[in-house]
C-alpha atoms as a PDB file:
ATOM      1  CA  UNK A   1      28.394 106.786  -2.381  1.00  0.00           C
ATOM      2  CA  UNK A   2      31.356 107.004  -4.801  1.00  0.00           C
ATOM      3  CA  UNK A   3      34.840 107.766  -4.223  1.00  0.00           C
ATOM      4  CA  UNK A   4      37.131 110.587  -6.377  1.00  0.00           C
ATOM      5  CA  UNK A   5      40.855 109.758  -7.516  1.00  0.00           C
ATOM      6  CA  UNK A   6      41.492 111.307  -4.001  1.00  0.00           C
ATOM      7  CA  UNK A   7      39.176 108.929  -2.095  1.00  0.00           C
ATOM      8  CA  UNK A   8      37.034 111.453  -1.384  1.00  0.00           C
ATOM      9  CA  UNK A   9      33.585 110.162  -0.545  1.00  0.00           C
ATOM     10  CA  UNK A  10      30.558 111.499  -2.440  1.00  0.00           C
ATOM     11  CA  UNK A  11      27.302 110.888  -2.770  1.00  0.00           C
ATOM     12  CA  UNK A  12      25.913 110.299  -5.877  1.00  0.00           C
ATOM     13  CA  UNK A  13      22.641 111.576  -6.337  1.00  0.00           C
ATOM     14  CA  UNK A  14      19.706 111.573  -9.781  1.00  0.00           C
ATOM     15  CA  UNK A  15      17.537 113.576 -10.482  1.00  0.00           C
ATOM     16  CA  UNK A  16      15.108 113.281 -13.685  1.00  0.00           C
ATOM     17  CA  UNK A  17      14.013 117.213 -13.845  1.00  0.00           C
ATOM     18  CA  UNK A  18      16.393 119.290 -16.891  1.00  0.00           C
ATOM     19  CA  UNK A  19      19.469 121.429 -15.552  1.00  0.00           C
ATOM     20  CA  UNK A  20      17.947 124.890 -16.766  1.00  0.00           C
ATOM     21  CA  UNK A  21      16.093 127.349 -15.156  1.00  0.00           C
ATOM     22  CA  UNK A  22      17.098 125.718 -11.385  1.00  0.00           C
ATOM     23  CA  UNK A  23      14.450 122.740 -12.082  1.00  0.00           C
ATOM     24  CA  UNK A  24      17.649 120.342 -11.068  1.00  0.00           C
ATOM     25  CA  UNK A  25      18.486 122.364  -8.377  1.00  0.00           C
ATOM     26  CA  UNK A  26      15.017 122.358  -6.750  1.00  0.00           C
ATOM     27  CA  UNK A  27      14.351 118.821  -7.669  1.00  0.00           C
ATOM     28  CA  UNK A  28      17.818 117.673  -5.455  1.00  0.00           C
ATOM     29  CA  UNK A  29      16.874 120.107  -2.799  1.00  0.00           C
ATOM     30  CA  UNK A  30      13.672 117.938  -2.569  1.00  0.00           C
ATOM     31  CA  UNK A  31      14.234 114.658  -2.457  1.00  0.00           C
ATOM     32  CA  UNK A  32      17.391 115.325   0.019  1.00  0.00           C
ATOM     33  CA  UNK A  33      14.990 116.939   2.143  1.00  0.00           C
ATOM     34  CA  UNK A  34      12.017 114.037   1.704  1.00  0.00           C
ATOM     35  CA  UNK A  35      15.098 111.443   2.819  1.00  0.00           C
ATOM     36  CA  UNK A  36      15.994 113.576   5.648  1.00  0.00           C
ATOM     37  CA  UNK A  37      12.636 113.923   6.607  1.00  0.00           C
ATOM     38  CA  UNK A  38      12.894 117.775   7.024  1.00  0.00           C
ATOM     39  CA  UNK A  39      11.576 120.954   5.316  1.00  0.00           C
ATOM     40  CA  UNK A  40      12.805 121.709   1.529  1.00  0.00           C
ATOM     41  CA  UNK A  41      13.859 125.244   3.689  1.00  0.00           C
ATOM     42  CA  UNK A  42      16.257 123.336   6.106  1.00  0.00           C
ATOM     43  CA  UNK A  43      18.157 122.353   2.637  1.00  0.00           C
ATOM     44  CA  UNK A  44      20.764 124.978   0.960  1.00  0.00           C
ATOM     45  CA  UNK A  45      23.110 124.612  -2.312  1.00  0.00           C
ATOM     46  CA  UNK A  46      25.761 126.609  -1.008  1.00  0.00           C
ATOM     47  CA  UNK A  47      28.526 125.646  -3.754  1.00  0.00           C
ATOM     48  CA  UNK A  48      28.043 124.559  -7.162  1.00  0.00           C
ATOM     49  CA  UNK A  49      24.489 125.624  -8.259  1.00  0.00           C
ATOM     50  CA  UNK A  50      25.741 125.595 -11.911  1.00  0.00           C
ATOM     51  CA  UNK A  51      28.077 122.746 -11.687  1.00  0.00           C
ATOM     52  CA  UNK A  52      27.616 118.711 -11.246  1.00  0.00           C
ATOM     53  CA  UNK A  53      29.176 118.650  -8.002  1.00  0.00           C
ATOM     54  CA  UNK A  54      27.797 120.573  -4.920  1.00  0.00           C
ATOM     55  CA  UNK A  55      28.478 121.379  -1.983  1.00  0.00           C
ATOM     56  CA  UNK A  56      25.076 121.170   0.477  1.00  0.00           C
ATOM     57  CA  UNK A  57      24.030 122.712   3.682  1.00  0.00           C
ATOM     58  CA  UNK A  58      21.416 120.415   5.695  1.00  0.00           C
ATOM     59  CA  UNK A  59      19.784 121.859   8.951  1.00  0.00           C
ATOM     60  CA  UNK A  60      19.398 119.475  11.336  1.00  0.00           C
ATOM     61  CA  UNK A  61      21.746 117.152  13.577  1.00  0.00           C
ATOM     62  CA  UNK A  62      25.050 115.863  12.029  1.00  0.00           C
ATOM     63  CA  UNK A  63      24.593 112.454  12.984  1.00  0.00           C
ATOM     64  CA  UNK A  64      20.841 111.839  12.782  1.00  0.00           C
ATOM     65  CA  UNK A  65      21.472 113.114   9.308  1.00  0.00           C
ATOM     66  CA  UNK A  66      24.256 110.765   8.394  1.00  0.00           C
ATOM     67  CA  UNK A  67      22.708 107.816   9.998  1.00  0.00           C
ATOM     68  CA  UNK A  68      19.599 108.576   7.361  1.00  0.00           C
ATOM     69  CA  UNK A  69      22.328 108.954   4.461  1.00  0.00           C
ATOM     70  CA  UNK A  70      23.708 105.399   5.519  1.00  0.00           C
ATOM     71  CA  UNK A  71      20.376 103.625   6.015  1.00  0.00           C
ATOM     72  CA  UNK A  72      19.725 105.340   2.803  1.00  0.00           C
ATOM     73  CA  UNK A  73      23.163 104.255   0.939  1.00  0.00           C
ATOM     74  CA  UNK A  74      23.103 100.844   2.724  1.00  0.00           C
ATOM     75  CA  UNK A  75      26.808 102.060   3.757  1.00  0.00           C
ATOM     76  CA  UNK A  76      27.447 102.012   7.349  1.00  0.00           C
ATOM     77  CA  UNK A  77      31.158 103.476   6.821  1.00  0.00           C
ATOM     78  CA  UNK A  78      30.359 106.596   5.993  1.00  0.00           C
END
């Protein structure tokens, strides 16, 4: 997780494949959806497909899903 200027929380997130073609795209979409353990379908990029930041849409229950982002982070204030 890193924080903005705001102290907005975001989490920061590599991916080897190259930004063209959507092969960045698909490669976030995944490995958010191996660490959520849930189908690559129950993951969406509903903001930002062209940009660095993004804004993601994750089927599933809100707080199963963040308790997998914090055992996943290590953060546990999230």
């Amino acid at each position: 997780m890193v924080a903005d200027a705001d102290g907005q929380q975001w989490l920061k997130v590599l991916v080897t494949a190259v930004p063209e073609n959507g092969k960045a795209n698909q490669a976030l979409i995944k490995l958010l959806a191996k660490a959520a353990k849930c189908p690559k379908s129950s993951v969406r990029i509903v903001s930002g497909q062209t940009d660095r930041t993004k804004t993601l849409l994750i089927d599933g229950n809100p707080e199963e899903l963040m308790a997998k982002i914090s055992q996943l982070t290590g953060r546990t204030d999230i």
